[in-house]
N, C-alpha and C. Protein backbone atom coordinates (compact mmCIF):
# COMPACT_ATOMS: atom_id res chain seq x y z
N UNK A 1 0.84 -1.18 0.00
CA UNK A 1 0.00 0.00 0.00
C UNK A 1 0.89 1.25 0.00
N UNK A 2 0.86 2.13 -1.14
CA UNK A 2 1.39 3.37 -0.92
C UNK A 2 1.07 4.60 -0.03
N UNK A 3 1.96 5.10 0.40
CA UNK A 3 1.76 6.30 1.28
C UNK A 3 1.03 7.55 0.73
N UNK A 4 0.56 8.61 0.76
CA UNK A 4 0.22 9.90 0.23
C UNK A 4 0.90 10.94 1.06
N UNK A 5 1.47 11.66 0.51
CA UNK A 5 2.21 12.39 1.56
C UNK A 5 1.01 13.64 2.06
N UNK A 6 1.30 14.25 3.21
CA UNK A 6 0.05 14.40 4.09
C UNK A 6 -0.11 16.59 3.12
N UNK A 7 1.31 16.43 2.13
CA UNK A 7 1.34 18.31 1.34
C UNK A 7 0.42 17.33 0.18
N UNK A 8 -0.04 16.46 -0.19
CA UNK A 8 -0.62 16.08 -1.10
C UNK A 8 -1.67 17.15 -2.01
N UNK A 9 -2.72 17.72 -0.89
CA UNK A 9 -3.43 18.43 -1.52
C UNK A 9 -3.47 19.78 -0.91
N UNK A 10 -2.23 20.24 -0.73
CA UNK A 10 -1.64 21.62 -0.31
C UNK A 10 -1.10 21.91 -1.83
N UNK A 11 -1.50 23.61 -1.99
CA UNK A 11 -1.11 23.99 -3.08
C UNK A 11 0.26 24.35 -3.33
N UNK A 12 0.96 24.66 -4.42
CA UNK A 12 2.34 25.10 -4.38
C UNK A 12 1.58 26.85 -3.94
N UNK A 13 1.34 27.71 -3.58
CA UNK A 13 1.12 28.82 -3.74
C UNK A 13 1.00 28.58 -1.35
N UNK A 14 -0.14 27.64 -1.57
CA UNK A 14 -0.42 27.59 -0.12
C UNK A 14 0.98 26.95 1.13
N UNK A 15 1.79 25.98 0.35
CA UNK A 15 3.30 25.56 0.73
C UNK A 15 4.32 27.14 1.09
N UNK A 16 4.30 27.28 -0.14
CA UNK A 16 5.00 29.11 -0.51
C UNK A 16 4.92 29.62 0.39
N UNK A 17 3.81 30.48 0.48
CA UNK A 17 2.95 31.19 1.89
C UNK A 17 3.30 30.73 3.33
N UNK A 18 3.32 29.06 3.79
CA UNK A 18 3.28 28.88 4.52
C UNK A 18 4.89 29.02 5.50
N UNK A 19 5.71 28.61 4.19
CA UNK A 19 7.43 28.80 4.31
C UNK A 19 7.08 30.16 4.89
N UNK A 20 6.89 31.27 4.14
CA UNK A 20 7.08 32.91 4.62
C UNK A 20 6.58 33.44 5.26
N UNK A 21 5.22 32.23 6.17
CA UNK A 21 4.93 33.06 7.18
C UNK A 21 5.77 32.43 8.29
N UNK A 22 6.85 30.90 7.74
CA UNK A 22 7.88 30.69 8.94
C UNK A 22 8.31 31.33 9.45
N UNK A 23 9.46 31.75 7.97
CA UNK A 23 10.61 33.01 7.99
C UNK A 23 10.68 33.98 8.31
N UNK A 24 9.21 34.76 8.41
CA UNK A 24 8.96 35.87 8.44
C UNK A 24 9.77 36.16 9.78
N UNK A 25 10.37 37.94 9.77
CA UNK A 25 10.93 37.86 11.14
C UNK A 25 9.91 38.33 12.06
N UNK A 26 9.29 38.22 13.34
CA UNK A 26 8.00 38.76 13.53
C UNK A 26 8.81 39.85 14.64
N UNK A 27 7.93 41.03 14.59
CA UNK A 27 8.17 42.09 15.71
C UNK A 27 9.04 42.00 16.98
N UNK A 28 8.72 40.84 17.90
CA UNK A 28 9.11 40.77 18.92
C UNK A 28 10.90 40.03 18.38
N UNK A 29 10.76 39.47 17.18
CA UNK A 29 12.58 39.46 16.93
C UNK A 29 12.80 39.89 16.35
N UNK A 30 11.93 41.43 16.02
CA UNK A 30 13.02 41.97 15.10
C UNK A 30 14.11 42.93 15.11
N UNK A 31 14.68 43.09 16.60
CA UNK A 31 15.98 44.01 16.65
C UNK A 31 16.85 42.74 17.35
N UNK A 32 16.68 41.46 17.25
CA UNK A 32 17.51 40.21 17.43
C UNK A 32 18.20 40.29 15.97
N UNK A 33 17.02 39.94 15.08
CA UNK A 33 17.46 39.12 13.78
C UNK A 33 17.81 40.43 12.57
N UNK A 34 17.44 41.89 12.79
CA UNK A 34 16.97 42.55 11.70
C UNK A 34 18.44 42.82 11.16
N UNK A 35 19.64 42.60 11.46
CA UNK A 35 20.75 42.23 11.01
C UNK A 35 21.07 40.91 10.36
N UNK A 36 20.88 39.94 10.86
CA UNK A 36 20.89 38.46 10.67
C UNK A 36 21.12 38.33 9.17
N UNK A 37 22.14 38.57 8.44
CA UNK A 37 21.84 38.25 7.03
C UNK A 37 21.33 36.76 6.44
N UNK A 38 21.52 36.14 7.42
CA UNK A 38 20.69 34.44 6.53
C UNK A 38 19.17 34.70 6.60
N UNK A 39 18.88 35.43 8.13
CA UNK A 39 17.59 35.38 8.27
C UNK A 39 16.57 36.00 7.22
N UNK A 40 17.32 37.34 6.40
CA UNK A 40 17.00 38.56 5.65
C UNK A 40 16.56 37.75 4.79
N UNK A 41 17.30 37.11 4.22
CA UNK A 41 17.63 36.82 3.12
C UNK A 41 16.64 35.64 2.61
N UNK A 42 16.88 34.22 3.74
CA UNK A 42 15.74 33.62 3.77
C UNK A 42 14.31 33.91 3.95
N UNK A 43 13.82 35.46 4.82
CA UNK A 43 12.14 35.79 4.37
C UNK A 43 11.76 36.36 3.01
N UNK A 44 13.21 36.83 2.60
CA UNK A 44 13.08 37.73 1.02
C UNK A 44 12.86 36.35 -0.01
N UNK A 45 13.54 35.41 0.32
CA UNK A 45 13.50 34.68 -0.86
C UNK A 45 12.56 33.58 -0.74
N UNK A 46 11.76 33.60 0.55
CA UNK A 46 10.46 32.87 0.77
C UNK A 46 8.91 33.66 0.02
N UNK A 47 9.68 35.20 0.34
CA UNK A 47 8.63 35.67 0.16
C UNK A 47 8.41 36.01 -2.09
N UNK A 48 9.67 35.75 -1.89
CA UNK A 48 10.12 35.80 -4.00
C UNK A 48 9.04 34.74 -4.62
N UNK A 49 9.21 33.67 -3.55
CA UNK A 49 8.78 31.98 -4.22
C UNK A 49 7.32 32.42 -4.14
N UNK A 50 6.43 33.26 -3.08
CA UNK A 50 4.72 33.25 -2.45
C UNK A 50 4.79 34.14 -4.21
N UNK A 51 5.56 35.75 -4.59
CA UNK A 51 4.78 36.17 -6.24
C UNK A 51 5.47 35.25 -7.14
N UNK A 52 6.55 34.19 -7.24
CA UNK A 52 6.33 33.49 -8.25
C UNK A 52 5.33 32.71 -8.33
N UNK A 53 4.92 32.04 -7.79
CA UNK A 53 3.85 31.38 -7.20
C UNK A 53 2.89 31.80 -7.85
N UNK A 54 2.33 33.44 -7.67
CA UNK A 54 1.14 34.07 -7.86
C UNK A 54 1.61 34.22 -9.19
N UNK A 55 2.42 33.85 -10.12
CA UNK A 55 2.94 34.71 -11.17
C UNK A 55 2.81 36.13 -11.44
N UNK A 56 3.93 36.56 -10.29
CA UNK A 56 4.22 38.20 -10.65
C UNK A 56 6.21 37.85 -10.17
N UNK A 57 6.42 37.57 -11.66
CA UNK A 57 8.07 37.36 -11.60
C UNK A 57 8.77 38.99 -11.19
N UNK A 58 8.24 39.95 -11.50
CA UNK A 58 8.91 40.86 -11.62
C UNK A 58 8.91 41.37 -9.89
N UNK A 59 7.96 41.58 -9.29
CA UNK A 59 8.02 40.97 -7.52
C UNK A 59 8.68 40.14 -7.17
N UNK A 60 8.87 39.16 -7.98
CA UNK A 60 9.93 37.83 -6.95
C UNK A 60 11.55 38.40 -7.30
N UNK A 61 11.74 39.13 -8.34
CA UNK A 61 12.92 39.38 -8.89
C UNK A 61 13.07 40.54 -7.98
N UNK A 62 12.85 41.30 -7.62
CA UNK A 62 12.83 42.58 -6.32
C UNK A 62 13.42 41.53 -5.21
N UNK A 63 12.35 40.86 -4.99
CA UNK A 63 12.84 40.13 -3.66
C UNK A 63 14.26 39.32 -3.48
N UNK A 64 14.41 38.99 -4.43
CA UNK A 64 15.77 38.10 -4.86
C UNK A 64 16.89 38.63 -4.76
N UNK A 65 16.94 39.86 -5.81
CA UNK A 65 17.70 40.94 -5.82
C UNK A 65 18.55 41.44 -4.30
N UNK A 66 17.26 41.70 -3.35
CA UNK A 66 17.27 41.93 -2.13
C UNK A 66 17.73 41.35 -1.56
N UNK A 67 17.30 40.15 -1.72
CA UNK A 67 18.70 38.79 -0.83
C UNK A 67 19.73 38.49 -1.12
N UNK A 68 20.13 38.88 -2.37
CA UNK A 68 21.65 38.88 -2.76
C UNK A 68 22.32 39.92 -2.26
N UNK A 69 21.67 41.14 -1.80
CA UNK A 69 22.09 42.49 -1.40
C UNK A 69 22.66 41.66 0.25
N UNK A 70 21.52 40.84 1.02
CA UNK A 70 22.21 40.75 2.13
C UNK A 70 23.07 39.18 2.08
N UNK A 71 23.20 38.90 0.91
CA UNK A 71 24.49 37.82 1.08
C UNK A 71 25.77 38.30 0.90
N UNK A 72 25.78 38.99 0.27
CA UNK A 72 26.56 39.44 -0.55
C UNK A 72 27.57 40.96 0.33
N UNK A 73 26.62 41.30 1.10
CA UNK A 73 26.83 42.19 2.23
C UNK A 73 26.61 43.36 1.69
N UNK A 74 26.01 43.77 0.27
CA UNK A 74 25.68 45.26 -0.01
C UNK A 74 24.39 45.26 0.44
N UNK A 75 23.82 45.04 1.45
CA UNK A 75 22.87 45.87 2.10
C UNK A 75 22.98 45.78 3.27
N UNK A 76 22.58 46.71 4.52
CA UNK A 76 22.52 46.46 5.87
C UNK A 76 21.20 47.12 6.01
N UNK A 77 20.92 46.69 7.64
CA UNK A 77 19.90 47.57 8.17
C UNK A 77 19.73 48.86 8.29
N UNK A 78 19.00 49.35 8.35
CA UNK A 78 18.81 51.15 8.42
C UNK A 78 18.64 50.77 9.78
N UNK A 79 18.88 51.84 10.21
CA UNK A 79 18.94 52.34 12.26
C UNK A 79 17.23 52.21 12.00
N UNK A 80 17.04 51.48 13.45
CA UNK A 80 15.70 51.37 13.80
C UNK A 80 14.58 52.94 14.38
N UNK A 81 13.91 53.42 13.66
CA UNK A 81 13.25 54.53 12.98
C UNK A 81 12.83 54.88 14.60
N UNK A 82 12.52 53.95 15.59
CA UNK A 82 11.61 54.50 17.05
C UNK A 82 12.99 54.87 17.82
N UNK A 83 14.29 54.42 17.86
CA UNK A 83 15.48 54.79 18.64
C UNK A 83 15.77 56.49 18.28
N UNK A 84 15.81 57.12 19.05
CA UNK A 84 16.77 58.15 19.24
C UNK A 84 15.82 59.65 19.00
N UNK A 85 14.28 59.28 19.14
CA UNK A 85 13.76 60.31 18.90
C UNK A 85 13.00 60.66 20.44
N UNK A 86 13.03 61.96 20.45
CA UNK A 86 12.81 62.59 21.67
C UNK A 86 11.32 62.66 21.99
């Protein structure tokens, strides 16, 4: 008797989604991770796969782009916008 695997009738779009709402960094980590370049990099390119998915390549290519920025080390974080205001 063969198995069915249990993503059987999970969509590729609903899989996608579900990766990037893993990755996602959520609020309460985000002055842990908002440096983290694997972490960056992995919600950008989770979130590339949710508009290829939807077919909007030119959205996933933004996102991609973006994660090469933090592999690659040409991008960093911007200073967190609520620090240092009076």
């Amino acid at each position: 008797m063969s198995q069915i695997s249990p993503l059987h009738d999970v969509t590729t779009l609903e899989l996608a989604q579900a990766l990037m709402e893993r990755l996602t960094i959520s609020s309460c980590d985000w002055h842990r991770l908002k440096s983290n370049r694997n972490a960056r990099a992995s919600e950008l390119v989770a979130a590339a796969m949710v508009f290829l998915a939807k077919n909007e390549p030119q959205e996933a290519q933004v996102r991609l782009e973006q994660a090469v920025g933090w592999l690659n080390k040409s991008v960093s974080a911007p200073p967190c916008p609520t620090h240092g205001k009076s």
